[in-house]
C-alpha atoms as a PDB file:
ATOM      1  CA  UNK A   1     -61.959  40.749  10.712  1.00  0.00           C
ATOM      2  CA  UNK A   2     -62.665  36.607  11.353  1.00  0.00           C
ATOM      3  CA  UNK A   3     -64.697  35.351   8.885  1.00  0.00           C
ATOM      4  CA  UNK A   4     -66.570  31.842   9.251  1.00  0.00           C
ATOM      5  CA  UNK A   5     -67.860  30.812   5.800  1.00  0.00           C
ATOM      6  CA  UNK A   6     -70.531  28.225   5.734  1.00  0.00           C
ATOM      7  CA  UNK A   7     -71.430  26.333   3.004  1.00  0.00           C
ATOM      8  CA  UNK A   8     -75.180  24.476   2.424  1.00  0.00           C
ATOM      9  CA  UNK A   9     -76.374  22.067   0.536  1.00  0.00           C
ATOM     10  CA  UNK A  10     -78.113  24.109  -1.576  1.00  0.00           C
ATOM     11  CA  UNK A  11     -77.782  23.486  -5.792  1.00  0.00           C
ATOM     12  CA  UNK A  12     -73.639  24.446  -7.140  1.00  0.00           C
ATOM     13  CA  UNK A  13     -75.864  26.291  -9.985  1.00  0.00           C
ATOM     14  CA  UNK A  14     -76.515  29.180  -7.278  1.00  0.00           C
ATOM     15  CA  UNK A  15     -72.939  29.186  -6.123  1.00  0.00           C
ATOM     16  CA  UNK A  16     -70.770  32.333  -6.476  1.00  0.00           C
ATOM     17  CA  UNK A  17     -68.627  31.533  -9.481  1.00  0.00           C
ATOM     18  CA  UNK A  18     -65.864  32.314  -7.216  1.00  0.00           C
ATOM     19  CA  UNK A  19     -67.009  30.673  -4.302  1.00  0.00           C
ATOM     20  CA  UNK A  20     -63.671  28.452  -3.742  1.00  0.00           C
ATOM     21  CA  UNK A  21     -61.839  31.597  -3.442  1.00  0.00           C
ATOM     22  CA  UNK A  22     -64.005  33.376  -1.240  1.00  0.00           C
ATOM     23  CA  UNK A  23     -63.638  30.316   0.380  1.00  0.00           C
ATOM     24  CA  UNK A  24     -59.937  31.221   1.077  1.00  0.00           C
ATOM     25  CA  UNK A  25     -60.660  33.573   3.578  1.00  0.00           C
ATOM     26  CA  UNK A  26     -61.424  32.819   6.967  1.00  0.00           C
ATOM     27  CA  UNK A  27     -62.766  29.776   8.452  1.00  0.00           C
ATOM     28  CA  UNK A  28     -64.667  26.933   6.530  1.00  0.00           C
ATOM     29  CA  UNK A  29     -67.813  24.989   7.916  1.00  0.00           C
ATOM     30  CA  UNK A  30     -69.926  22.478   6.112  1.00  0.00           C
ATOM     31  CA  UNK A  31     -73.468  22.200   6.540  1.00  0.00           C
ATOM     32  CA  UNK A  32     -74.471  18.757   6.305  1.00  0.00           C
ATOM     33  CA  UNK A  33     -73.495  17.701   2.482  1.00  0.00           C
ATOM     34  CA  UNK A  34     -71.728  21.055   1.898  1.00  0.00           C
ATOM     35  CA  UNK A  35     -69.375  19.759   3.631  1.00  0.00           C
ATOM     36  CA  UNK A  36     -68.614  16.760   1.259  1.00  0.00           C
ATOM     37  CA  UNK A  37     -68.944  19.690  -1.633  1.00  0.00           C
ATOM     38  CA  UNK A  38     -66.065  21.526   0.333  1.00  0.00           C
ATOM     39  CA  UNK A  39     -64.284  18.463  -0.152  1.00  0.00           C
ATOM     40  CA  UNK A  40     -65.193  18.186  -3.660  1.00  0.00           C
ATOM     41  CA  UNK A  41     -63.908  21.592  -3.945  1.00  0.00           C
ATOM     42  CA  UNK A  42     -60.247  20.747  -2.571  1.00  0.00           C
ATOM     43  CA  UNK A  43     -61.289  22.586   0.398  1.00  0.00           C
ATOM     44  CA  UNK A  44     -60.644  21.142   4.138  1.00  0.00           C
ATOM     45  CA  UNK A  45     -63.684  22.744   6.584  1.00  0.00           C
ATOM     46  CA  UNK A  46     -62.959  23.497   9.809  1.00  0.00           C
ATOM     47  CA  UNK A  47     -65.754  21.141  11.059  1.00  0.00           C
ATOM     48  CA  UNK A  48     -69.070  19.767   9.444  1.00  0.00           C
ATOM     49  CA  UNK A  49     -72.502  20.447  11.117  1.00  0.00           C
ATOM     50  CA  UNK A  50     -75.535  18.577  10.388  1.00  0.00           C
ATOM     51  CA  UNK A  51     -77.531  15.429  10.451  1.00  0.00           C
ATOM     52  CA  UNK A  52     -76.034  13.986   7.269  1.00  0.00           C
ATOM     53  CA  UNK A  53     -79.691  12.062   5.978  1.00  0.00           C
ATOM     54  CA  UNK A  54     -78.299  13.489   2.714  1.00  0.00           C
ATOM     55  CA  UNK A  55     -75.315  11.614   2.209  1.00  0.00           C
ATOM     56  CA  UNK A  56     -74.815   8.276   2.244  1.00  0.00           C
ATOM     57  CA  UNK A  57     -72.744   5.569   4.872  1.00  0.00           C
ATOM     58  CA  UNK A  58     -69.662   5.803   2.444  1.00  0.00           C
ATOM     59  CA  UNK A  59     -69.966   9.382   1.971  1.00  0.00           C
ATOM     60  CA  UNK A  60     -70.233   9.985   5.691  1.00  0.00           C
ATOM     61  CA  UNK A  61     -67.106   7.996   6.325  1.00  0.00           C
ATOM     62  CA  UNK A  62     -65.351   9.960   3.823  1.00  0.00           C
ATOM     63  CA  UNK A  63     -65.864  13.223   5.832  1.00  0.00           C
ATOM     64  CA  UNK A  64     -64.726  11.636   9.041  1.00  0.00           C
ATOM     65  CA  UNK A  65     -61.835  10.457   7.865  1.00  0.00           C
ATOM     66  CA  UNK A  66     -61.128  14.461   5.957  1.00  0.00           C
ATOM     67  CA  UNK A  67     -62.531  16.410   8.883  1.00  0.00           C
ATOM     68  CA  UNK A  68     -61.288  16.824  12.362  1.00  0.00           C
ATOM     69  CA  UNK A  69     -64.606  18.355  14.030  1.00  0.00           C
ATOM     70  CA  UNK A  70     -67.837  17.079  13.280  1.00  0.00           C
ATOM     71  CA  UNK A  71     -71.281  17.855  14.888  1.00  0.00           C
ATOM     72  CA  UNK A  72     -73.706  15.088  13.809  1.00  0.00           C
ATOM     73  CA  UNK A  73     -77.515  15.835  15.235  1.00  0.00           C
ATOM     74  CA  UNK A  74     -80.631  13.328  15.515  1.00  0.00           C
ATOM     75  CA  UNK A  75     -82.541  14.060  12.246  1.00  0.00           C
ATOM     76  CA  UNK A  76     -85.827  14.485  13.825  1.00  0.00           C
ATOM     77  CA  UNK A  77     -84.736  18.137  15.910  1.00  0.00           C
ATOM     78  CA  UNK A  78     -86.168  21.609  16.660  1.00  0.00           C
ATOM     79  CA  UNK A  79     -83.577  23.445  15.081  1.00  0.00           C
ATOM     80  CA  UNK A  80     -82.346  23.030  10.952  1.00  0.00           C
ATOM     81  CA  UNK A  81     -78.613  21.888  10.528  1.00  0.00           C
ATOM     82  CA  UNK A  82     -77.862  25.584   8.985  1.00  0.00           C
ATOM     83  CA  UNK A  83     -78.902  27.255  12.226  1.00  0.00           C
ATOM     84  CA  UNK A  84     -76.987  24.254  14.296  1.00  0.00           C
ATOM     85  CA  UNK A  85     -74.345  25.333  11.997  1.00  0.00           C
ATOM     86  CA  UNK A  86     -74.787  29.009  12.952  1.00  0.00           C
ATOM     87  CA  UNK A  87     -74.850  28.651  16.419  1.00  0.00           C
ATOM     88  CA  UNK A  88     -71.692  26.296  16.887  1.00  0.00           C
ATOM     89  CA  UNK A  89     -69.763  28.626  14.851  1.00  0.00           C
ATOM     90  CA  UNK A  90     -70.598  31.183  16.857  1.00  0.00           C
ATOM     91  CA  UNK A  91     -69.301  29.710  20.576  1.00  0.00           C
ATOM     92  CA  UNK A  92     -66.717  27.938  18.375  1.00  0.00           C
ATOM     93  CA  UNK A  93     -64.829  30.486  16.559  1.00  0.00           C
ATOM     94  CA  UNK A  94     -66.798  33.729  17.908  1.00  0.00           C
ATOM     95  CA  UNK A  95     -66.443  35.788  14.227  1.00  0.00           C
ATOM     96  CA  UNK A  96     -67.090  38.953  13.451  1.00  0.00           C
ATOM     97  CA  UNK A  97     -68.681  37.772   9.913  1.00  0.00           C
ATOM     98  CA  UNK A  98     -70.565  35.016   8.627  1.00  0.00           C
ATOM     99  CA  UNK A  99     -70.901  34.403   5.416  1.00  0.00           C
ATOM    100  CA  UNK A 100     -73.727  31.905   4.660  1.00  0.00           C
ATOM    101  CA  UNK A 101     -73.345  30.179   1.147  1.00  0.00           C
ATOM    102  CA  UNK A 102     -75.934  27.420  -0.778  1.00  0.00           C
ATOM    103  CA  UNK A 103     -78.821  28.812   0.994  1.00  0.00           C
ATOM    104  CA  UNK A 104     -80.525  29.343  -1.917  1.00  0.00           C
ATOM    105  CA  UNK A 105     -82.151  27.913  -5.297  1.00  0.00           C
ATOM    106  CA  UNK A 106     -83.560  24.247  -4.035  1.00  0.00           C
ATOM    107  CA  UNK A 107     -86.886  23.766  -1.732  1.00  0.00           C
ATOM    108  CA  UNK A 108     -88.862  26.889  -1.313  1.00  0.00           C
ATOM    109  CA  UNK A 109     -89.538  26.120   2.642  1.00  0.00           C
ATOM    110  CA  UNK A 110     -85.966  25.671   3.303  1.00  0.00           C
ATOM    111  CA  UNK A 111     -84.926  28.900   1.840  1.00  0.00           C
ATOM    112  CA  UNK A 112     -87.792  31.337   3.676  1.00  0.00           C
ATOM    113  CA  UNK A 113     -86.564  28.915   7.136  1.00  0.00           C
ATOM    114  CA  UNK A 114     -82.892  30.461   6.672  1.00  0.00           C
ATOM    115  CA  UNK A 115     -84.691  33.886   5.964  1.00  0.00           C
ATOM    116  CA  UNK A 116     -86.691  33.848   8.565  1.00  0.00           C
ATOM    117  CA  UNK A 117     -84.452  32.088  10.965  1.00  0.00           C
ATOM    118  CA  UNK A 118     -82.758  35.543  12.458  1.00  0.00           C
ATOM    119  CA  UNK A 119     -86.216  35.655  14.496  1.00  0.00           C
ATOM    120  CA  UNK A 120     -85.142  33.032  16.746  1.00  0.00           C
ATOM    121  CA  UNK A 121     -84.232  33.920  19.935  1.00  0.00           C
ATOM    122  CA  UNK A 122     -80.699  31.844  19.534  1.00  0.00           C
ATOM    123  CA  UNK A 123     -79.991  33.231  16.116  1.00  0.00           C
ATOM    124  CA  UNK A 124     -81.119  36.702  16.812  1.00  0.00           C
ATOM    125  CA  UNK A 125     -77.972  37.799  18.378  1.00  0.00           C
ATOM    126  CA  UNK A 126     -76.050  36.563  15.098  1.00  0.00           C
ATOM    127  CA  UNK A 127     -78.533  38.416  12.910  1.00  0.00           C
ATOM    128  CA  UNK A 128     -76.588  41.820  12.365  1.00  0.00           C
ATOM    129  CA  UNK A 129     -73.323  39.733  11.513  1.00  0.00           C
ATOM    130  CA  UNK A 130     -74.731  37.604   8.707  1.00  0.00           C
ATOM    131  CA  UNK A 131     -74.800  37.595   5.132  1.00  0.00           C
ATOM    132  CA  UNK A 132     -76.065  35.248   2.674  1.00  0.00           C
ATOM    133  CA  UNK A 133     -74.526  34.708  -0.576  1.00  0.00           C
ATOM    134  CA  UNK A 134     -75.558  33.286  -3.964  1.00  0.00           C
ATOM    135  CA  UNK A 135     -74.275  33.881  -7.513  1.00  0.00           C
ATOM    136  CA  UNK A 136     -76.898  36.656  -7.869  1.00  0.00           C
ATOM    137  CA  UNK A 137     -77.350  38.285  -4.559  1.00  0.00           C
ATOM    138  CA  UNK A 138     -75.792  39.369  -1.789  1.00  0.00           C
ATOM    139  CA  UNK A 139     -78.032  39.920   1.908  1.00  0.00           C
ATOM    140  CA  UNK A 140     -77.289  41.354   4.880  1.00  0.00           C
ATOM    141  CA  UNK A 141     -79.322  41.729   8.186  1.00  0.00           C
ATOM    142  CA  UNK A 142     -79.306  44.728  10.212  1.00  0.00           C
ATOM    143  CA  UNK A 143     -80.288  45.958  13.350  1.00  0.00           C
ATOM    144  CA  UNK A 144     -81.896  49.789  14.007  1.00  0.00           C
ATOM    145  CA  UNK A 145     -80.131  52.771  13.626  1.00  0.00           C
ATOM    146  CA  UNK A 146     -78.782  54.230  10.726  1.00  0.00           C
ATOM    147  CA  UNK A 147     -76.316  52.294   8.230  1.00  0.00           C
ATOM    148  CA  UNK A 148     -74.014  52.979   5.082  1.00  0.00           C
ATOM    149  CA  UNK A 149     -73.498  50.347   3.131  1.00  0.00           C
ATOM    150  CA  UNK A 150     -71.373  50.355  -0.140  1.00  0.00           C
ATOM    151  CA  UNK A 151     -71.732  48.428  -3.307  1.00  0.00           C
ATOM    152  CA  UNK A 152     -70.931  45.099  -4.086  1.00  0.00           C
ATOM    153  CA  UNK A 153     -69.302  45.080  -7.602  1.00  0.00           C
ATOM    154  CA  UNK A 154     -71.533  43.244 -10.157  1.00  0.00           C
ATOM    155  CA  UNK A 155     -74.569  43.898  -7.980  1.00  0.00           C
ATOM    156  CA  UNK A 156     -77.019  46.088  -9.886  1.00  0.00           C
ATOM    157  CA  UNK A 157     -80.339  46.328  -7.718  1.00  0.00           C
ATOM    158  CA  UNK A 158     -80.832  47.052  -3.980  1.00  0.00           C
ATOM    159  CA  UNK A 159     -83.849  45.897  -1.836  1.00  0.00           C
ATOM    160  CA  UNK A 160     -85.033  46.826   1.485  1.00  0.00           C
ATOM    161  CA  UNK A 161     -86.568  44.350   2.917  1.00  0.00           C
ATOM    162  CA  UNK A 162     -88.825  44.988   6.129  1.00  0.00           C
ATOM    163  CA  UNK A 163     -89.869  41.966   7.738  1.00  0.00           C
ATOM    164  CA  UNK A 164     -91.910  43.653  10.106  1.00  0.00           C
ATOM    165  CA  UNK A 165     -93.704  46.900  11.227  1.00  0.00           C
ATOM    166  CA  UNK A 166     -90.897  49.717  11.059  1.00  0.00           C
ATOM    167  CA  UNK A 167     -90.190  53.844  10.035  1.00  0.00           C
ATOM    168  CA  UNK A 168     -87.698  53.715   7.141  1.00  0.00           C
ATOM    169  CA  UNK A 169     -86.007  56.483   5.267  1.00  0.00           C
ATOM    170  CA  UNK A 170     -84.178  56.046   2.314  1.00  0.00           C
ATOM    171  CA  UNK A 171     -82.031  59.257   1.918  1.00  0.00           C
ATOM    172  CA  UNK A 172     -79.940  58.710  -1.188  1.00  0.00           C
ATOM    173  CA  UNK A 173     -80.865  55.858  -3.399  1.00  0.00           C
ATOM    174  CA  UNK A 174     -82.518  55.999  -6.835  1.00  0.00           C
ATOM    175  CA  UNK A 175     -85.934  55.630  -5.375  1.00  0.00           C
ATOM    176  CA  UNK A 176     -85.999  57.641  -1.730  1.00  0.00           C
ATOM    177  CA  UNK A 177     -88.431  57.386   1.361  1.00  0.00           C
ATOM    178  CA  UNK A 178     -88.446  59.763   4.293  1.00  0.00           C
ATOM    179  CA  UNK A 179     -89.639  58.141   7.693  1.00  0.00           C
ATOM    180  CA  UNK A 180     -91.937  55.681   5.471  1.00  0.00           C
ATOM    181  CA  UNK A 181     -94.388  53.853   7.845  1.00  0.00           C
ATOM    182  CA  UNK A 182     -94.494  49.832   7.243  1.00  0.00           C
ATOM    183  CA  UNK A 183     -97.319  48.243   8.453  1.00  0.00           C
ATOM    184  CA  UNK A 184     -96.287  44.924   7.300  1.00  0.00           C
ATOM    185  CA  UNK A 185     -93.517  42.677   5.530  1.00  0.00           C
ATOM    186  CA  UNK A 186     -92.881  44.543   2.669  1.00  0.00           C
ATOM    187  CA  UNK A 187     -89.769  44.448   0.116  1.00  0.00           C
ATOM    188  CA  UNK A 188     -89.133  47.758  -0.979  1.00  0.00           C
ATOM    189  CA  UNK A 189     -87.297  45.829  -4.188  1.00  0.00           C
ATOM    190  CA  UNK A 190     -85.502  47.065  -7.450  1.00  0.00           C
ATOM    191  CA  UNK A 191     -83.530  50.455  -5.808  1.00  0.00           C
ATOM    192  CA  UNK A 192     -80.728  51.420  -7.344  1.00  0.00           C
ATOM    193  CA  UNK A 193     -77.260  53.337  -5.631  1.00  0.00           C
ATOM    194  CA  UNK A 194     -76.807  56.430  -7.099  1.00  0.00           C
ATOM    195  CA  UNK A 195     -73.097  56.517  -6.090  1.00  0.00           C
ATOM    196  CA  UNK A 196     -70.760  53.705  -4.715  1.00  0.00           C
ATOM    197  CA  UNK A 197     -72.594  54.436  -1.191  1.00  0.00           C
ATOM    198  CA  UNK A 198     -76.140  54.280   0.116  1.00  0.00           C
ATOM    199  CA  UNK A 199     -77.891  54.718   3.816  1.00  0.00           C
ATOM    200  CA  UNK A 200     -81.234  54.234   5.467  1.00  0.00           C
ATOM    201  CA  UNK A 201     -82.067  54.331   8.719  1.00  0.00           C
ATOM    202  CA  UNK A 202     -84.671  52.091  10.203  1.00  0.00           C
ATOM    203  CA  UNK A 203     -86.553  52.499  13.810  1.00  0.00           C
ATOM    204  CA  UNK A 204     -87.065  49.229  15.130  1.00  0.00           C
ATOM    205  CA  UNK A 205     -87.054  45.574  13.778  1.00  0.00           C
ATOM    206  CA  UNK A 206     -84.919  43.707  11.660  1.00  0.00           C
ATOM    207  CA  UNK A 207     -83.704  44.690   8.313  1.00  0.00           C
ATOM    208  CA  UNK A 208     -82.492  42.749   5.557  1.00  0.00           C
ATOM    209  CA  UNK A 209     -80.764  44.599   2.571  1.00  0.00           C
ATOM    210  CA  UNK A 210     -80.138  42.471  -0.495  1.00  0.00           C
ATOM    211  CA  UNK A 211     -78.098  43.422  -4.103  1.00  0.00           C
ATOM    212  CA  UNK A 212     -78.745  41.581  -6.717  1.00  0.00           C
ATOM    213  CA  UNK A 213     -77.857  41.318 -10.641  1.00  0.00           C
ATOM    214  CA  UNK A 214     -79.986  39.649 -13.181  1.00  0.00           C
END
């Protein structure tokens, strides 16, 4: 499987502790400052992404003197540097998996933007093959149809999140639903496997399934 692990700017205090070694797998991207974290880090991304208004003229020379590839946007753009990010990763490398870290724990409006992103029609595509990352949770979007999807060790909690009108049955977990009818955004939160494995099946929509551990 290729991996493409991207890394935000979003506060170290929500990084996985074991983030550099996750890190180790597949290919490395920096969004914006993550990018001089990755550095930080001892790790060399692949490329950077972003429009860099968060580092500074020194800092900016530092990562283009470190990193071969670098995709430097107007700051005043249609599109946020994570979903630049997103998108050149995908023509670039053309993964299976990305793996979206530092997403989280800063400015509420950025993180419901890279929640809410998979609704645009150039990140929609990528939706079913991302998953966002954080030192308590773990998300992944899905596409209808009917999934298994298998614990993440540490995680305690599963959520169901339905960002939009759907029929969603929850077969096997703690807490179970058979062809429930969502008439809105809901989060069906604080589920619970029952065994190493869980499934649900959705009709329409996109899905995103989060574990988490307090």
């Amino acid at each position: 499987m290729k991996i493409v692990n991207l890394l935000s700017g979003g506060p170290a205090a929500n990084w996985p502790t074991d983030i550099a070694s996750q890190f180790q797998q597949g290919v490395a991207v920096g969004i914006d400052r993550g990018a001089l974290s990755l550095l930080k880090m001892g790790i060399s991304p692949r490329a950077a992404v972003g429009d860099f208004d968060s580092v500074s003229a020194s800092e900016f020379q530092q990562l283009q003197n470190q990193i071969k590839t670098i995709r430097r946007s107007e700051p005043i753009k249609d599109e946020t540097d994570t979903e630049l990010a997103l998108q050149f990763a995908a023509k670039t490398y053309q993964p299976d998996r990305f793996r979206l870290f530092g997403f989280s724990g800063g400015r509420l409006d950025q993180l419901l933007t890279n929640l809410l992103m998979v609704y645009k029609p150039a990140i929609r595509p990528l939706a079913n093959r991302l998953e966002l990352i954080d030192r308590q949770n773990w998300g992944r979007f899905y596409l209808p149809g009917t999934h298994q999807i298998t614990k993440v060790p540490g995680m305690k909690y599963l959520d169901f999140v339905a960002l939009e009108p759907l029929v969603l049955s929850l077969p096997d977990e703690k807490y179970q639903l058979d062809s429930f009818s969502v008439q809105h955004p809901t989060s069906f939160s604080s589920n619970e496997f029952l065994t190493n494995q869980a499934s649900f099946t959705f009709d329409r929509g996109i899905m995103l399934v989060l574990q988490s551990c307090d």
